[in-house]
C-alpha atoms as a PDB file:
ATOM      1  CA  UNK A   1       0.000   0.000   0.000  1.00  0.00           C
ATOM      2  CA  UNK A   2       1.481   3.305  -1.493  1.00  0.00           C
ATOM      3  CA  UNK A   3       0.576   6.121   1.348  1.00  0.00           C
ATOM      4  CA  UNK A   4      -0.363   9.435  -0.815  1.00  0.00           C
ATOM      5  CA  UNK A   5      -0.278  13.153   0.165  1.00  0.00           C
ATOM      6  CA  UNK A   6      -1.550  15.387  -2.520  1.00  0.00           C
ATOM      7  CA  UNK A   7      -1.033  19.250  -2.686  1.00  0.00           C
ATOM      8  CA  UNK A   8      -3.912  21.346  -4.194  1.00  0.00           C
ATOM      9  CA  UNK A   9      -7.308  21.064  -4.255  1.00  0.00           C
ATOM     10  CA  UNK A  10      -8.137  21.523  -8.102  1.00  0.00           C
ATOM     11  CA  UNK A  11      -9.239  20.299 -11.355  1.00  0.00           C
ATOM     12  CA  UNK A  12      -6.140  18.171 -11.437  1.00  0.00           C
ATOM     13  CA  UNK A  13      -6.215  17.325  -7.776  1.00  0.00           C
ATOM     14  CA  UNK A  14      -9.986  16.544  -7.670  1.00  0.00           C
ATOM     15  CA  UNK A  15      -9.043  13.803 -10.244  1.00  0.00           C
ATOM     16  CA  UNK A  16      -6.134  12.683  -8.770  1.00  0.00           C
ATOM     17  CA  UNK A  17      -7.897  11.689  -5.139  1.00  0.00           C
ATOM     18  CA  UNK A  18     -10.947  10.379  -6.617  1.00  0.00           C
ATOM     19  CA  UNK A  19      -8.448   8.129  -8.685  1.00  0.00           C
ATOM     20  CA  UNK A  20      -5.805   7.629  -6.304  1.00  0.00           C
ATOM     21  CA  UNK A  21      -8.622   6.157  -3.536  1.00  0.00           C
ATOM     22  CA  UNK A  22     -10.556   4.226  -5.887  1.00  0.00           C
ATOM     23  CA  UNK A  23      -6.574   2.251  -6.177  1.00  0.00           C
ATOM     24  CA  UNK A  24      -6.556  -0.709  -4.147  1.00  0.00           C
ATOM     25  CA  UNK A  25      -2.690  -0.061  -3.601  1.00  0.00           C
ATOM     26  CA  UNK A  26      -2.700   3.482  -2.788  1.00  0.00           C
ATOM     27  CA  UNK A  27      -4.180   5.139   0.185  1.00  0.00           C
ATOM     28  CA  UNK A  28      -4.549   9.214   0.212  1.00  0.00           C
ATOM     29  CA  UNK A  29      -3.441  10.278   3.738  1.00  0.00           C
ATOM     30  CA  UNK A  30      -3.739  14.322   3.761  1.00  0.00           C
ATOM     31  CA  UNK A  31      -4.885  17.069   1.263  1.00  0.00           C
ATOM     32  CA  UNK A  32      -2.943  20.205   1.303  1.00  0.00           C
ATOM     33  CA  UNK A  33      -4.049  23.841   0.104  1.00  0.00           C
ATOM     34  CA  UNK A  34      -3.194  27.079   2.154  1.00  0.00           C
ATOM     35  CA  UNK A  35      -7.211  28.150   1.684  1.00  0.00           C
ATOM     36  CA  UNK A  36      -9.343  26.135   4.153  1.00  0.00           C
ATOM     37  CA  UNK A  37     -12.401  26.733   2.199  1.00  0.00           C
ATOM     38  CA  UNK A  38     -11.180  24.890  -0.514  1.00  0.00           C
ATOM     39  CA  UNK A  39     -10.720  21.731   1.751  1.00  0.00           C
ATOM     40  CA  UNK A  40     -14.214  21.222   2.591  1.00  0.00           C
ATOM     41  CA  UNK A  41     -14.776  18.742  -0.407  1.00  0.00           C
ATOM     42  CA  UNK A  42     -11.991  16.721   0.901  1.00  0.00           C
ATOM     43  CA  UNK A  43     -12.465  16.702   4.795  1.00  0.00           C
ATOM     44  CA  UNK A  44     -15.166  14.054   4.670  1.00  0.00           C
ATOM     45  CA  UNK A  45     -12.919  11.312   2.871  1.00  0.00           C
ATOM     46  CA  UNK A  46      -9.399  12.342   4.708  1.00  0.00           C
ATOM     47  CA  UNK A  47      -7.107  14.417   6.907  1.00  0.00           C
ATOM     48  CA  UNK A  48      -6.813  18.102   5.635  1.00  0.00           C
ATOM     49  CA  UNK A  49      -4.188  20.737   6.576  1.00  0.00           C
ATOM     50  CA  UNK A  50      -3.326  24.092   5.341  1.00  0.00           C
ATOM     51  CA  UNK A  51       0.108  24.305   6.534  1.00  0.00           C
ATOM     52  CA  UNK A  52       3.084  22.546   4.950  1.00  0.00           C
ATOM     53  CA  UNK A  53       4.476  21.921   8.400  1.00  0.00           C
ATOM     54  CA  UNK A  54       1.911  19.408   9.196  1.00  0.00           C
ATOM     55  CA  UNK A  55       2.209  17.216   6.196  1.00  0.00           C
ATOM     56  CA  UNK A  56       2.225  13.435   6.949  1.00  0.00           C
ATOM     57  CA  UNK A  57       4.981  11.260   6.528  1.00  0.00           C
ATOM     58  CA  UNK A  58       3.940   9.391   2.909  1.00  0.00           C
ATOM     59  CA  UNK A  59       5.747   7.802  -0.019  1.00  0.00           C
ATOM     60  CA  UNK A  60       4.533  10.287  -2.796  1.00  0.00           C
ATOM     61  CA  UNK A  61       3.635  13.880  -2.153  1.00  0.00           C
ATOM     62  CA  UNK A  62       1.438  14.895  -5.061  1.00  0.00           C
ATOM     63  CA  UNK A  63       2.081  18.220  -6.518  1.00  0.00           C
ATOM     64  CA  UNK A  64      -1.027  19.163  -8.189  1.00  0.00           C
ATOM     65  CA  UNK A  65       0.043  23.023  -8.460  1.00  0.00           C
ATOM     66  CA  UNK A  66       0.076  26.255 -10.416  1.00  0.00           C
ATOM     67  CA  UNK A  67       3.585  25.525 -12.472  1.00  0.00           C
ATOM     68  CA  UNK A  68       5.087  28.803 -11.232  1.00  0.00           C
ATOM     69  CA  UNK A  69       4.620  27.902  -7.232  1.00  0.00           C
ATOM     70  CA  UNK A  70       5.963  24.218  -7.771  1.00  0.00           C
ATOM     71  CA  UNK A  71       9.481  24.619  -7.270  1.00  0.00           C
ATOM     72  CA  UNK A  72       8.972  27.324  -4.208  1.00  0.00           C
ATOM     73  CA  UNK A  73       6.258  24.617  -2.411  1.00  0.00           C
ATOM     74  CA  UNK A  74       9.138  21.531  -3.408  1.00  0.00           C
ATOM     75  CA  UNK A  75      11.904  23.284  -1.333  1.00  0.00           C
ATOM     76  CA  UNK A  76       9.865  23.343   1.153  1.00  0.00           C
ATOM     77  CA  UNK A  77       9.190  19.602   1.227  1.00  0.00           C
ATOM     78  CA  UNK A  78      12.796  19.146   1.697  1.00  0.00           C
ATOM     79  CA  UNK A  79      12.900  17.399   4.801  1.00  0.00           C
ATOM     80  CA  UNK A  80      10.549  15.137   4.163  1.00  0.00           C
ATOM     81  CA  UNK A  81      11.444  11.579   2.903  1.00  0.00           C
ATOM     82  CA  UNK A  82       8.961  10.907   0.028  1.00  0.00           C
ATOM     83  CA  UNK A  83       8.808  11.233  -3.530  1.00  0.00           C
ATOM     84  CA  UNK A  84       7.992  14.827  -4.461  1.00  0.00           C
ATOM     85  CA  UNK A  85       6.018  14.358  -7.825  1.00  0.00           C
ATOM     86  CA  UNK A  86       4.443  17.134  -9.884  1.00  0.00           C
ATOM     87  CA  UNK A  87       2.109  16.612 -12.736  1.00  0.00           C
ATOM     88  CA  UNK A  88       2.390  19.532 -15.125  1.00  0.00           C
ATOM     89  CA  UNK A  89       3.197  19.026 -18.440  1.00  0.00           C
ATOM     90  CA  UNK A  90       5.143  21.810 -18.848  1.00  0.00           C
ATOM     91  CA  UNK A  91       7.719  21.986 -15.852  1.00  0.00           C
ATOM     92  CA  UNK A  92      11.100  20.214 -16.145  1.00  0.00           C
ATOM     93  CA  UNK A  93      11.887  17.746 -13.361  1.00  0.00           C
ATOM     94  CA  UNK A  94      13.037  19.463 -10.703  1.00  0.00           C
ATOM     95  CA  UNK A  95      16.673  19.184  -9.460  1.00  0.00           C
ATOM     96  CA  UNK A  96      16.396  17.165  -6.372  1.00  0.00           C
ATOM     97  CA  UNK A  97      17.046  13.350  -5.840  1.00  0.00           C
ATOM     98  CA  UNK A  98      13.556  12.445  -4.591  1.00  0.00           C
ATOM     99  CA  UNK A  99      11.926  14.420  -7.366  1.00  0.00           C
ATOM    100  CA  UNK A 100       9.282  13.188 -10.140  1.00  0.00           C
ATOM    101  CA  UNK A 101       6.961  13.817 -12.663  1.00  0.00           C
ATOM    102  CA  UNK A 102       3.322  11.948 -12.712  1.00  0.00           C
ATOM    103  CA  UNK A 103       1.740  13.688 -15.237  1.00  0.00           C
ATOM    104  CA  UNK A 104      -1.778  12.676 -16.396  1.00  0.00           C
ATOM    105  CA  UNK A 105      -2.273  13.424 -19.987  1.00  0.00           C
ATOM    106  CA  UNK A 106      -5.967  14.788 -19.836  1.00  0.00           C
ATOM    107  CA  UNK A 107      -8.259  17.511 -19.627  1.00  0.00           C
ATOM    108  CA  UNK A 108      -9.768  18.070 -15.940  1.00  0.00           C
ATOM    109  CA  UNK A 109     -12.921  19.766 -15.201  1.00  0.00           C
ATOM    110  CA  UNK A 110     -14.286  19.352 -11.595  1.00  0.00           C
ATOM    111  CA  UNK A 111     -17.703  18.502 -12.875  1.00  0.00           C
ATOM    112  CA  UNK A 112     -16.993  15.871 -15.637  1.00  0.00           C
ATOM    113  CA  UNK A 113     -16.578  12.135 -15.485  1.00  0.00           C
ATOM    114  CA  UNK A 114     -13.638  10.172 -16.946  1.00  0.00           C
ATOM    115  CA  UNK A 115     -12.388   6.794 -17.427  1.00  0.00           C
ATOM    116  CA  UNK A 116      -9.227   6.873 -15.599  1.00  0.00           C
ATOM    117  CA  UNK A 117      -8.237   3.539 -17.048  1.00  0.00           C
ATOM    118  CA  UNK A 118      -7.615   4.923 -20.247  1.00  0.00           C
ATOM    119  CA  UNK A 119      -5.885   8.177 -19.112  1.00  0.00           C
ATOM    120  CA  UNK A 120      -2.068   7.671 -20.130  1.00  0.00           C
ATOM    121  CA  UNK A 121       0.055   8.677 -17.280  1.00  0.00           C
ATOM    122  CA  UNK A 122       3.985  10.094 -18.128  1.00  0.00           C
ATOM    123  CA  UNK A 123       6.869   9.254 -15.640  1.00  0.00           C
ATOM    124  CA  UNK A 124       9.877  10.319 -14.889  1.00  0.00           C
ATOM    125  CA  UNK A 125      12.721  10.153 -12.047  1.00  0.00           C
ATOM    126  CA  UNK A 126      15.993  10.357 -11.100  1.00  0.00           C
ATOM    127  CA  UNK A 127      16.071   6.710  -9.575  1.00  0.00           C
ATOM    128  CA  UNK A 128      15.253   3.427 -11.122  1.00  0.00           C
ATOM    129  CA  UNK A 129      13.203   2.764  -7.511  1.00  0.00           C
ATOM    130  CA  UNK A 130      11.331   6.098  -7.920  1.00  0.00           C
ATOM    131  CA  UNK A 131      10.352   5.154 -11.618  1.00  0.00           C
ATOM    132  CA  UNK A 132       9.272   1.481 -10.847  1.00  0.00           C
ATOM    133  CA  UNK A 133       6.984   3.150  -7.553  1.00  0.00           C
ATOM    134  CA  UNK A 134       5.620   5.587  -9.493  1.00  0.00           C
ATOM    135  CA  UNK A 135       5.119   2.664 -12.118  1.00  0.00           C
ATOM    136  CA  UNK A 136       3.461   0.581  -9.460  1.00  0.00           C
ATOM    137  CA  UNK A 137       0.976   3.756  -8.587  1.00  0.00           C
ATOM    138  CA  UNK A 138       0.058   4.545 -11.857  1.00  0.00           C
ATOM    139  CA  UNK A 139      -0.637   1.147 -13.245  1.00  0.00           C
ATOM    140  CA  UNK A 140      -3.138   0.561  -9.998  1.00  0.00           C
ATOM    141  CA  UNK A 141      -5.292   3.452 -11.917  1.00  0.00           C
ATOM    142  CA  UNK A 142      -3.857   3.168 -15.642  1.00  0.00           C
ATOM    143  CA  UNK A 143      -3.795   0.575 -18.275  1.00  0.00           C
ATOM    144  CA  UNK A 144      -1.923   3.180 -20.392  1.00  0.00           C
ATOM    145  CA  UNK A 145       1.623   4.441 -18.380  1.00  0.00           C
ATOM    146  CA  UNK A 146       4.567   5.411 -20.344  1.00  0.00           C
ATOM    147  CA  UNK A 147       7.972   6.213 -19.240  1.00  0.00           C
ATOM    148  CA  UNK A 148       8.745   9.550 -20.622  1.00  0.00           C
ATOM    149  CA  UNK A 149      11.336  12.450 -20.167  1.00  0.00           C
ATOM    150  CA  UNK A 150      11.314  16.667 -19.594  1.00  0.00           C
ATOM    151  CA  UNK A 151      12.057  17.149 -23.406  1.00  0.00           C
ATOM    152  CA  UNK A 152       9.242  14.788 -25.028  1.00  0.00           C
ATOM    153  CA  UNK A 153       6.588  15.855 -21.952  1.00  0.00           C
ATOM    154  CA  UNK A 154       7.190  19.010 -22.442  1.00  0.00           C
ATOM    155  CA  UNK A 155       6.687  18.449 -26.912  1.00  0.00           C
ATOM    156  CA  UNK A 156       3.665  16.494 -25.460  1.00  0.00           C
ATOM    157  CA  UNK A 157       1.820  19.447 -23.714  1.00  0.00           C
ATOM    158  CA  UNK A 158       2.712  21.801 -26.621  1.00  0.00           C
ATOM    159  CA  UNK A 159       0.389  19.371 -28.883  1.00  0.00           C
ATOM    160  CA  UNK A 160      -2.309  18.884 -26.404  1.00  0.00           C
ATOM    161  CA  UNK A 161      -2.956  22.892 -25.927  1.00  0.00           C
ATOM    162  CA  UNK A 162      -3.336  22.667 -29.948  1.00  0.00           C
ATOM    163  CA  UNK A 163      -5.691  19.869 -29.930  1.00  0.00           C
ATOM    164  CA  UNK A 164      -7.367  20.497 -26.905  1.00  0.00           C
ATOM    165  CA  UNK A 165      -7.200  23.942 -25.576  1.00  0.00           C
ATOM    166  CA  UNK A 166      -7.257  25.646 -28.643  1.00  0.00           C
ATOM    167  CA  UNK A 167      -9.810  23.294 -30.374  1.00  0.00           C
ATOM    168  CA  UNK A 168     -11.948  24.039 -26.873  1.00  0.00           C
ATOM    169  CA  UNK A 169     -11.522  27.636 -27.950  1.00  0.00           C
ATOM    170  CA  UNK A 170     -12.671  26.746 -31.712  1.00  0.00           C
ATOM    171  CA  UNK A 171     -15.702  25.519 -30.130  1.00  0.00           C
ATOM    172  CA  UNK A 172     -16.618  27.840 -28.178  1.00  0.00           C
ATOM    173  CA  UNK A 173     -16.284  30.778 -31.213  1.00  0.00           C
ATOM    174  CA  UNK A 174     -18.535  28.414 -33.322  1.00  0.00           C
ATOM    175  CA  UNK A 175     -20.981  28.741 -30.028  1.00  0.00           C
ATOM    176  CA  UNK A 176     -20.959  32.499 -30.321  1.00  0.00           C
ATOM    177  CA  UNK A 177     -21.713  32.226 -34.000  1.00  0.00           C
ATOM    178  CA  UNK A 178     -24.832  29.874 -33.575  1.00  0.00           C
ATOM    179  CA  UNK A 179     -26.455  32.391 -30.527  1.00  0.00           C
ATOM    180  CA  UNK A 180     -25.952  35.484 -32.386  1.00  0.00           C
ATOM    181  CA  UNK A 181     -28.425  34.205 -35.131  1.00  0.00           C
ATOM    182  CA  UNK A 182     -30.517  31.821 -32.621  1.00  0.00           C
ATOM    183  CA  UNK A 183     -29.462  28.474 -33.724  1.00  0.00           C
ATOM    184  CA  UNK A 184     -28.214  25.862 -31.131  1.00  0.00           C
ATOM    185  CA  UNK A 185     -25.161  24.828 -30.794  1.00  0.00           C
ATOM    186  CA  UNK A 186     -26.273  21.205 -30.507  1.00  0.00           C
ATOM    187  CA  UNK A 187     -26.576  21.192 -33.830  1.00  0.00           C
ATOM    188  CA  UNK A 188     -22.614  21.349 -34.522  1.00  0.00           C
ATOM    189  CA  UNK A 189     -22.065  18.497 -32.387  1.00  0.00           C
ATOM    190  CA  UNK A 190     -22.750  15.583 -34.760  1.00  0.00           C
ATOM    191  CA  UNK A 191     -20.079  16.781 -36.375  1.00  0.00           C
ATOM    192  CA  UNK A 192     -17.777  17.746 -33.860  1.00  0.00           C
ATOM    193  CA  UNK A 193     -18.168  14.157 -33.101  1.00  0.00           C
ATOM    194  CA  UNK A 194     -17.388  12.818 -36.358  1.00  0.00           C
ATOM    195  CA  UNK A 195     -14.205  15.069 -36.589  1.00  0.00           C
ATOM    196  CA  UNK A 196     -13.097  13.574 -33.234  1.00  0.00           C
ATOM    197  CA  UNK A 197     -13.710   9.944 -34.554  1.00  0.00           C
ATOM    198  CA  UNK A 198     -12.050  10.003 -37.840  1.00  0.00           C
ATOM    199  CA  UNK A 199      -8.669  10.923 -35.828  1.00  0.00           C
ATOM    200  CA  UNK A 200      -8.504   7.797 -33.739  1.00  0.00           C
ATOM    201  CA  UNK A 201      -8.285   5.305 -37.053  1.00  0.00           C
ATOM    202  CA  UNK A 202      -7.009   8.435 -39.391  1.00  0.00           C
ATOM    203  CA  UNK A 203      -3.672  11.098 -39.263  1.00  0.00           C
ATOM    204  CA  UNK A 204      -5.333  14.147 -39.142  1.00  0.00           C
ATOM    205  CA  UNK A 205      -3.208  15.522 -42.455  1.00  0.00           C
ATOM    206  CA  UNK A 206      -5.417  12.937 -44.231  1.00  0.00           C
ATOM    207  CA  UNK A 207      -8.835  13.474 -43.261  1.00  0.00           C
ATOM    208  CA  UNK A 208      -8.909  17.399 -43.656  1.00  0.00           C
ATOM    209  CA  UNK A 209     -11.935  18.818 -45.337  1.00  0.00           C
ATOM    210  CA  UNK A 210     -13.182  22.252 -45.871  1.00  0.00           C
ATOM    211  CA  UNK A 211     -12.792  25.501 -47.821  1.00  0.00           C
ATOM    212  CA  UNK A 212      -9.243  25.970 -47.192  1.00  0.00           C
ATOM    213  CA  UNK A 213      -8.221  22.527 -48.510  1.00  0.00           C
ATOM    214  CA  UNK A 214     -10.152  23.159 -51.657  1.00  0.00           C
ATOM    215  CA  UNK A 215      -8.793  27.082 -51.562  1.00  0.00           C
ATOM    216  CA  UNK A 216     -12.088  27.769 -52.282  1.00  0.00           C
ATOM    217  CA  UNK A 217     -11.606  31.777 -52.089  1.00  0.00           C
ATOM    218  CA  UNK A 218     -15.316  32.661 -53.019  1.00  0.00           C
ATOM    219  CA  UNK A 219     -16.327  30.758 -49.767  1.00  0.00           C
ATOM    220  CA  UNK A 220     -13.630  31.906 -47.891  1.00  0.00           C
ATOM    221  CA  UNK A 221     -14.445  35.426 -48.665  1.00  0.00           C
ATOM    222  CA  UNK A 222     -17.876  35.513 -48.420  1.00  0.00           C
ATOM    223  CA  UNK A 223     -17.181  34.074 -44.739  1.00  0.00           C
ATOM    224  CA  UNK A 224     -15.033  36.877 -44.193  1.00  0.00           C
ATOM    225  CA  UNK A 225     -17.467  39.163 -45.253  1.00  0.00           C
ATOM    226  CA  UNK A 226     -20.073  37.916 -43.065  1.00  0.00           C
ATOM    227  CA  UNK A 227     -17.774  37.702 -39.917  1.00  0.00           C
ATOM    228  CA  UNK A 228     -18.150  41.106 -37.958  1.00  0.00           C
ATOM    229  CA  UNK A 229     -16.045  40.088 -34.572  1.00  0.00           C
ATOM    230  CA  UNK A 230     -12.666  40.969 -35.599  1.00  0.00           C
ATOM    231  CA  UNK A 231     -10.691  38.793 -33.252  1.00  0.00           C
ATOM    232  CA  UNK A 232     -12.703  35.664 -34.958  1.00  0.00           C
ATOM    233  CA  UNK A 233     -11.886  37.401 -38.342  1.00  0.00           C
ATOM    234  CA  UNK A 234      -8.239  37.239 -37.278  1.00  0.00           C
ATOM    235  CA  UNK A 235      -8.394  33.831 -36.744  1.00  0.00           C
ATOM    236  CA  UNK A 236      -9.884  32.323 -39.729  1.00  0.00           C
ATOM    237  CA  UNK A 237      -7.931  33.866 -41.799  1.00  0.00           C
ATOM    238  CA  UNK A 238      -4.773  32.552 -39.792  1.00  0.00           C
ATOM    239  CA  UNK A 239      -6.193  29.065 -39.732  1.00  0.00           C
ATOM    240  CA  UNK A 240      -7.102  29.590 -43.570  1.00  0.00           C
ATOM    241  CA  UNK A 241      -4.017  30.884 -44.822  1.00  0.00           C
ATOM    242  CA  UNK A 242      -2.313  27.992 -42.852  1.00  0.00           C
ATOM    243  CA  UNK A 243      -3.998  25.416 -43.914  1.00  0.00           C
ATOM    244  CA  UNK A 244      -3.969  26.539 -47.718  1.00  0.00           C
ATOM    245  CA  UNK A 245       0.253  26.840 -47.196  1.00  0.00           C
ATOM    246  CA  UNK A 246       0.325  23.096 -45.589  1.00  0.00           C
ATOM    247  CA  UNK A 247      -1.708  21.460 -48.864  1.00  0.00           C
ATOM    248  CA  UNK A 248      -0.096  23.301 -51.041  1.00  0.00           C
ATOM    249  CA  UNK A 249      -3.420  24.852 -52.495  1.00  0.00           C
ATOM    250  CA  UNK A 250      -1.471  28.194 -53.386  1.00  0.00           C
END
């Protein structure tokens, strides 16, 4: 049994402790934030504490943190005799013997529900007996756990803010489009659907449809013309122009 402290108390820790005690080999001993309200959701199903001083003695201390207070909250973890794991996708491993990444490749929202099974999990450490613990932990929630370094995490979390975060964003202008003329949204999402399917048997280069591809310029400028929101202007003709350069459709 793997004994678990986790630090933070959002999207990415909410996950993390519902995961982490469903685990038959991990038990979650303390969460950690500095804001007592935003324990409350945890104080039912474990110890709480909102001062670093009265963290538990675990194996893994979870860093489920704002990248730029990581390395400040790790040095203060010093003394204790754990691994010190963070799971951003973006932060290097830090320089200290008993650090680690544990980085769940996903989007986390408080509200949703996800298959943790299929969530791949990214490790890294400094010691082969770090990596295989970690391994152990992961693997009790993960069918999908891959042993990967800074540099390719790091590549990684670059592509996921293109097809997640900025896809999210996509969505969310197409939104905007439907209300201003009183058409809902649900409509779109057929196809949304379809778009996401096509990419788990298909490279995306291969399955690209649309104006752009076609350089169709009389629809492309007749969407232009009808597009009065300047920023969403902006970015069609960005996406446009980039996606005529890639095919070639000059």
């Amino acid at each position: 049994m793997y004994s678990i402290v986790i630090l933070g108390t959002g999207n990415v820790a909410s996950h993390m402790f519902k995961a982490l005690q469903a685990s038959a080999l991990c038990q979650v001993l303390q969460v950690y934030n500095h804001k007592p309200e935003s324990l409350e959701n945890f104080k039912k199903f474990t110890a709480v504490t909102t001062s670093i001083s009265e963290l538990k003695q675990a194996d893994l201390y979870l860093l489920c943190l704002k990248d730029d207070v990581i390395s400040k909250i790790a040095d203060q973890l010093s003394t204790l005799n754990g691994i010190v794991a963070h799971t951003s996708g973006s932060q290097s491993l830090l320089d200290r013997p008993n650090s680690a990444v544990f980085y769940p490749l996903q989007t986390f929202s408080k509200g949703s529900k996800l298959d943790y099974s299929k969530i791949p999990f990214c490790l890294e450490a400094y010691s082969e007996k770090n990596l295989n613990r970690l391994k152990d932990i992961a693997q009790s929630i993960s069918t999908v756990v891959f042993e990967i370094n800074s540099s390719q995490r790091q590549t990684l979390h670059r592509a996921a803010v293109f097809v997640c975060n900025f896809t999210n964003y996509l969505y969310a202008i197409g939104e905007d489009i439907c209300n201003k003329d009183d058409m809902p949204f649900d409509i779109l999402k057929a196809l949304i659907k379809e778009t996401a399917d096509k990419v788990q048997t298909n490279s995306p280069s291969q399955v690209q449809t649309g104006p752009a591809i076609r350089n169709d310029q009389t629809t492309i400028n007749k969407h232009l013309g009808e597009i009065s929101n300047t920023n969403h202007k902006a970015i069609y003709k960005l996406l446009t122009e980039s996606i005529i350069k890639k095919y070639d459709k000059l």
